[in-house]
Protein backbone atom coordinates (compact mmCIF):
# COMPACT_ATOMS: atom_id res chain seq x y z
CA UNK A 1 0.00 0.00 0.00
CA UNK A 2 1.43 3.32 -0.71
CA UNK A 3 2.50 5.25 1.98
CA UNK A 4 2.18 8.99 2.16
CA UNK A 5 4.65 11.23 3.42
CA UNK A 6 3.17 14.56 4.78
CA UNK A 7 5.60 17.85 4.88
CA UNK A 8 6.46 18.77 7.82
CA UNK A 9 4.63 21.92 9.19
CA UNK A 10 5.56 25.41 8.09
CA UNK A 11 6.32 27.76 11.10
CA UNK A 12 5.70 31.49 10.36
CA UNK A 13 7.36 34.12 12.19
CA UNK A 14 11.03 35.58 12.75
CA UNK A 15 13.65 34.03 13.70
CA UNK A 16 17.49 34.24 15.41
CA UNK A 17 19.83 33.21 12.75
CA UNK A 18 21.57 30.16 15.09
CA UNK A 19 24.98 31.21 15.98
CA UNK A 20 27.80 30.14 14.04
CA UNK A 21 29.93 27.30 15.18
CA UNK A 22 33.30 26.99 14.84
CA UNK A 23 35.58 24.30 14.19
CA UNK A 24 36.16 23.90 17.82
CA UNK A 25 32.65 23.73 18.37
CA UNK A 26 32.90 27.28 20.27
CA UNK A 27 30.57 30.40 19.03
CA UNK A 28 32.40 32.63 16.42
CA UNK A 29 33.28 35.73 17.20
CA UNK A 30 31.19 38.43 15.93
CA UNK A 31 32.33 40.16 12.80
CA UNK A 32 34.92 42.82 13.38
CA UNK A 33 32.40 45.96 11.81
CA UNK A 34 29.70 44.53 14.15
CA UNK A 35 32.81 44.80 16.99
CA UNK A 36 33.43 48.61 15.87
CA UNK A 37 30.22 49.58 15.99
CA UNK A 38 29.84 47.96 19.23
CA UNK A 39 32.54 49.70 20.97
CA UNK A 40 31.77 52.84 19.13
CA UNK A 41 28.18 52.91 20.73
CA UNK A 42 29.76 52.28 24.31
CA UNK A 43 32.17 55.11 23.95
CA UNK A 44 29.41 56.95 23.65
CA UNK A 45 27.13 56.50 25.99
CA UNK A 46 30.12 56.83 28.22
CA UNK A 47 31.04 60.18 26.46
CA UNK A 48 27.50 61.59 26.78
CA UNK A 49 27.08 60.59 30.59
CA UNK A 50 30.20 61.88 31.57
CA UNK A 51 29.43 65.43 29.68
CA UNK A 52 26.43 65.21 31.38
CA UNK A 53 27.58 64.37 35.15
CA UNK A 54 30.37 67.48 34.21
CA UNK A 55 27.45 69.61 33.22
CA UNK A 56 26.04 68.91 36.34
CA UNK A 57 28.54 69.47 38.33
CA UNK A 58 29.07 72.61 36.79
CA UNK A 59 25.36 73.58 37.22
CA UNK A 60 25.69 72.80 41.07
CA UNK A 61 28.83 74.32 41.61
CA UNK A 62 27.62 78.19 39.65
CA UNK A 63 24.37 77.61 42.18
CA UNK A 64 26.51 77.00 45.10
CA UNK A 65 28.88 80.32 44.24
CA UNK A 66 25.79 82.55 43.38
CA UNK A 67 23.24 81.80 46.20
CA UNK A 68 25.25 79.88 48.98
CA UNK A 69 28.52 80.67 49.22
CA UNK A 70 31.11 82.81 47.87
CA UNK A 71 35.42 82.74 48.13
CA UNK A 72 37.30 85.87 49.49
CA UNK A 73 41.21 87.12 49.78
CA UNK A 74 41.68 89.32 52.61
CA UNK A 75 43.67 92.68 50.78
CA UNK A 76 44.36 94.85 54.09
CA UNK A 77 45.46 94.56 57.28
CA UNK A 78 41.93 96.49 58.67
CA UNK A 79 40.96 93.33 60.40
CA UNK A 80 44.02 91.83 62.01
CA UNK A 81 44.87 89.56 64.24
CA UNK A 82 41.39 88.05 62.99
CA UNK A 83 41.83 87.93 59.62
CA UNK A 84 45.70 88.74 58.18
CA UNK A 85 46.02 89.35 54.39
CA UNK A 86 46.75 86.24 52.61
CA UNK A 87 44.00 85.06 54.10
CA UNK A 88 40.90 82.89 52.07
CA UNK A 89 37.97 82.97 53.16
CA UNK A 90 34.50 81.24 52.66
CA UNK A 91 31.19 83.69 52.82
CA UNK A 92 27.88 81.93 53.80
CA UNK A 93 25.50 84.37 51.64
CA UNK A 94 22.00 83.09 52.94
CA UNK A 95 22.56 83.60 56.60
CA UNK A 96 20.96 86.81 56.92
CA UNK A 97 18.47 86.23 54.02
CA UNK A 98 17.15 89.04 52.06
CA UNK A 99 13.74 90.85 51.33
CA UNK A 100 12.08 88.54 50.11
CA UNK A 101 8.79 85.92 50.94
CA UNK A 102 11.46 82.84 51.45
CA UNK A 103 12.65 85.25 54.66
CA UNK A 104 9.79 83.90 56.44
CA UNK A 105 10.03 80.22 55.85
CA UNK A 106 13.98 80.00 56.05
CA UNK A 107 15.73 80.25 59.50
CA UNK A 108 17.78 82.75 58.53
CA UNK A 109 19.47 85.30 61.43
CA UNK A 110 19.72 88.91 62.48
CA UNK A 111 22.97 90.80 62.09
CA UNK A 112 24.01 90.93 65.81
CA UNK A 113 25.97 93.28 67.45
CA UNK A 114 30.05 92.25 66.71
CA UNK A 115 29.27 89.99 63.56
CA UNK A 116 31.94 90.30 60.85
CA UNK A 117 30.52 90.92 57.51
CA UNK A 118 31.35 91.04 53.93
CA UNK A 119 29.77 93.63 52.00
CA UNK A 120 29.82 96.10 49.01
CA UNK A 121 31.70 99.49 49.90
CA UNK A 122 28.90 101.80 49.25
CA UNK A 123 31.35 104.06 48.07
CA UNK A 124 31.95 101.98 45.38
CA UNK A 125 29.80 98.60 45.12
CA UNK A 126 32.09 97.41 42.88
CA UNK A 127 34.30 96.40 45.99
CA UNK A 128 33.68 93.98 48.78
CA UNK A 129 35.39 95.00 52.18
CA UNK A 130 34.84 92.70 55.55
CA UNK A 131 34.31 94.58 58.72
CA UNK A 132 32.72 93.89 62.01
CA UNK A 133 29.57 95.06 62.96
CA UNK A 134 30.15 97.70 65.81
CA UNK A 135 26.52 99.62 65.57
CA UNK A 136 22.73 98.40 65.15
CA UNK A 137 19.86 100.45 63.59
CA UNK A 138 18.58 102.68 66.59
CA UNK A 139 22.07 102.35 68.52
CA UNK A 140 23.88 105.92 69.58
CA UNK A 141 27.23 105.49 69.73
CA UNK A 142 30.50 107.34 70.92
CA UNK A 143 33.85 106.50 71.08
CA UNK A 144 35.88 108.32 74.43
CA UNK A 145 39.80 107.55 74.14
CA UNK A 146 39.22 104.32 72.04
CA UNK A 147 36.41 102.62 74.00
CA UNK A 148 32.56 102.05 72.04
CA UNK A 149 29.67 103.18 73.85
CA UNK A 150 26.66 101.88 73.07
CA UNK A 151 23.47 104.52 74.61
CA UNK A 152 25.66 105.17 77.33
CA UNK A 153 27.19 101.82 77.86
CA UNK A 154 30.52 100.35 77.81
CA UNK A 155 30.73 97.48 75.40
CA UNK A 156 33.86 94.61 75.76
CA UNK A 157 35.60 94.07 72.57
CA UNK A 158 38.49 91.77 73.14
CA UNK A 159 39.21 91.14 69.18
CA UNK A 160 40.38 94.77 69.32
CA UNK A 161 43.66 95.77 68.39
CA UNK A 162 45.92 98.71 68.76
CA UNK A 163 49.15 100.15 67.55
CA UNK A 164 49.60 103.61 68.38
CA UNK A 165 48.69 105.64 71.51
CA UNK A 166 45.70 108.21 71.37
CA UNK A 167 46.08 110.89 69.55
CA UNK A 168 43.83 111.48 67.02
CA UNK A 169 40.77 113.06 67.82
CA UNK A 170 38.53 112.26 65.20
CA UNK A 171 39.52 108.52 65.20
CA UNK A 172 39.48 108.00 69.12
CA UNK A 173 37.11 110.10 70.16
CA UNK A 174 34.14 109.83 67.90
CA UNK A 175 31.82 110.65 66.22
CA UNK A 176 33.56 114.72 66.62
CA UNK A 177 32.26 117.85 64.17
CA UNK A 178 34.88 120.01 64.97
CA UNK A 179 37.80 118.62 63.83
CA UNK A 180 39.27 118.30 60.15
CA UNK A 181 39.26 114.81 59.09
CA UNK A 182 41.76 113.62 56.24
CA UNK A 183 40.42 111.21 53.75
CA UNK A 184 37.26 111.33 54.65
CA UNK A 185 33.99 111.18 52.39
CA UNK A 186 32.26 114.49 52.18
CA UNK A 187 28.59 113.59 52.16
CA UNK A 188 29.07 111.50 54.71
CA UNK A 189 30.90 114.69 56.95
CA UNK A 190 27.67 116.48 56.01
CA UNK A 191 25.04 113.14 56.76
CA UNK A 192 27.13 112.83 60.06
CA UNK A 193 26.86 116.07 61.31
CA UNK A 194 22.71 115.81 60.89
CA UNK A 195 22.95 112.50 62.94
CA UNK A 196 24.94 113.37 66.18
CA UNK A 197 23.10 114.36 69.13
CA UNK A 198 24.82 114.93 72.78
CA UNK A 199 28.12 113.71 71.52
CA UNK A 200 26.14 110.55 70.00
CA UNK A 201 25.85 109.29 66.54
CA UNK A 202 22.77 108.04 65.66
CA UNK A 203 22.33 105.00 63.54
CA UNK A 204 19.12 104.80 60.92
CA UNK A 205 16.92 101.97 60.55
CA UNK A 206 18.11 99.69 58.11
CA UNK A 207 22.05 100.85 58.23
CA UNK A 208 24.72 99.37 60.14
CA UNK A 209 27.96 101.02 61.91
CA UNK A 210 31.11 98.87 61.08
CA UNK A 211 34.23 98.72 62.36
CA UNK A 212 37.97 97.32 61.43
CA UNK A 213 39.51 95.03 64.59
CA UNK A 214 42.87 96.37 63.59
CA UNK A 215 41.20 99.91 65.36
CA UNK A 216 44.00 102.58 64.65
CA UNK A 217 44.43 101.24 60.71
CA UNK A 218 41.14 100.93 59.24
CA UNK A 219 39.12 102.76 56.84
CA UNK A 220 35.49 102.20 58.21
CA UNK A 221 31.98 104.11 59.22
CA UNK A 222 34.03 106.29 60.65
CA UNK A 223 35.15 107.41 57.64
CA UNK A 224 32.71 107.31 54.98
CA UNK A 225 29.41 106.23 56.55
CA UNK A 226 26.97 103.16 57.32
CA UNK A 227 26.22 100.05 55.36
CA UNK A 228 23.13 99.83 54.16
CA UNK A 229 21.19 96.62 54.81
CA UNK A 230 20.90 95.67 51.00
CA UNK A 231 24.89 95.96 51.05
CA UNK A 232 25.47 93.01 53.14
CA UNK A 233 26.67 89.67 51.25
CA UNK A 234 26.85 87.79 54.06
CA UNK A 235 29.61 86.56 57.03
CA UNK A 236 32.63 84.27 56.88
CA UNK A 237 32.59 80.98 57.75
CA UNK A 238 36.41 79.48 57.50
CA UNK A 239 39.65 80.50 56.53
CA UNK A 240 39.52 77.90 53.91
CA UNK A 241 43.52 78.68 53.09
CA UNK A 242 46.12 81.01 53.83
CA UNK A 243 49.22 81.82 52.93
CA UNK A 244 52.03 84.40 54.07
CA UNK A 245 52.79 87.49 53.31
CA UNK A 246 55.72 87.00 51.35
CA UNK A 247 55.50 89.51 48.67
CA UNK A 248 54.22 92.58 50.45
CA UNK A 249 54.01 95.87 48.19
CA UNK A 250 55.98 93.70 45.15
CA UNK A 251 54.10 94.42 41.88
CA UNK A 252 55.91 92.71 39.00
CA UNK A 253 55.38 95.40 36.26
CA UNK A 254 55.65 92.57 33.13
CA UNK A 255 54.44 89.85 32.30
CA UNK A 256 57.51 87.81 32.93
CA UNK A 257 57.65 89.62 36.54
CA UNK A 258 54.16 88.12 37.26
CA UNK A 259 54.36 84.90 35.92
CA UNK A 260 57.94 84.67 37.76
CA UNK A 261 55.94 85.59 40.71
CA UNK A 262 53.06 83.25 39.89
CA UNK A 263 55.84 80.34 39.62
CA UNK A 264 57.69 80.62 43.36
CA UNK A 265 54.05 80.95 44.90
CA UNK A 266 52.96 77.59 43.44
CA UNK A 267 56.84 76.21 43.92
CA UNK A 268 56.89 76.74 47.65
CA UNK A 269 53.61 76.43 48.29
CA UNK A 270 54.17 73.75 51.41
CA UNK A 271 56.14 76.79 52.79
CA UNK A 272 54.35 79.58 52.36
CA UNK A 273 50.92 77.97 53.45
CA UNK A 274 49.83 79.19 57.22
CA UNK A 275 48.65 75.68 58.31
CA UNK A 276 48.27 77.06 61.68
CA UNK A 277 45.11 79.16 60.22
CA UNK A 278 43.97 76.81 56.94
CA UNK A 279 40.30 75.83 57.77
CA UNK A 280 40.01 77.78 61.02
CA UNK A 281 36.30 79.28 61.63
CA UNK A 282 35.77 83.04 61.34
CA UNK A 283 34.21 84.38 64.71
């Protein structure tokens, strides 16, 4: 009887090619523009994610220096021994806060009585200076033989320093109207003169009286006025680095000078580094 042979069954659908095999029985490697592209597609995706972990670094670094914090060098000697020049400092910018409605939900604080702050010179914005606060808004203040008075009271400022005995009358023994004052800013001699009262300086709302530590060499209120409120950056946190005064009053006057000068810095940098003061708080 004649047998019949069915075909087998068709499947429909796609399907892996099988792997080749190779004479070892092993799977072949895959062809080399198949390894190329392969590679090429890893490099990448490892290309694009580290642009984009850079990118975000950069993002959270240009936040951080705009609305957080901010780096400083000290220029002067105003505010010795607290803060020498050389000196690098760290500025927390939100402490104090602003105007705005965040002011109520943040916990930010009140400038207090001997707070250092860094600030715009409202003589010129342009440039920060760092001071401590001596005088509050309402305060009346005198100075008699280079001691603060606050309405009448003594106040103890043991950061103070001094380096010459009292002579000067305007400097020692202020706020004073009747003496001529050298380098000093002349709407401020005419606002100052409106504002004492018994011997007293009166502070407006919203300004603040500041003060240099280094007492007898510092260009402060005393000589060109308050800081206004909206001045006020914000108050240092740590001397992040600092390094010694090595090169006091030397300005190379080429290019050669300051890259000369550029080179020793970074060359002895072990040795010129104050590690005594390098990530010491600011109080």
């Amino acid at each position: 009887m004649p047998v019949s042979i069915e075909p087998p069954p068709v499947v429909v659908g796609t399907a892996e090619p099988a792997p080749s095999i190779s004479a070892h029985g092993a799977p072949a490697a895959a062809p080399p523009d198949v390894q190329r592209r392969t590679v090429t597609a890893s490099f990448t995706t490892d290309l694009i994610g580290s642009i984009q972990s850079l990118m975000g670094t950069i993002v959270i670094a240009i936040f951080v220096i705009t609305f957080i914090v901010q780096a400083f060098q000290i220029p002067s000697e105003s505010m010795e021994k607290t803060l020498l020049v050389g000196d690098y400092l760290l500025v927390n910018k939100l402490c104090y806060g602003g105007s705005g409605f965040g002011d109520t939900l943040m916990p930010y604080q009140k400038i207090q009585r001997k707070d250092i702050i860094v600030f715009h010179y409202p003589v010129d914005p342009t440039q920060h200076f760092v001071k401590r606060v001596i005088g509050l808004p309402g305060d009346r203040l005198k100075m008699v033989n280079k001691k603060v008075y606050i309405d009448g009271k003594l106040i103890d400022e043991p950061y103070v320093r001094f380096i010459e005995p009292p002579n000067n009358l305007f400097r020692d023994d202020f706020p004073r109207v009747d003496v001529p004052v050298f380098n000093m800013e002349g709407k401020w001699w005419l606002q100052m003169r409106k504002l004492v009262e018994d011997g007293e300086l009166i502070i407006p709302q919203g300004n603040y009286f500041v003060m240099g530590d280094n007492r007898d060499d510092s260009q402060d209120s005393r000589y060109w006025g308050f800081v206004p409120q909206e001045n006020i950056i914000g108050r240092p946190l740590v001397i992040y680095w600092s390094i010694e005064e090595w090169d006091k009053g030397y300005q190379p006057a080429s290019i050669n000078g300051r890259l000369e000068h550029l080179f020793y810095s970074m060359t002895h940098f072990f040795q010129l580094t104050r590690w005594h003061r390098t990530l010491r708080l600011v109080h």
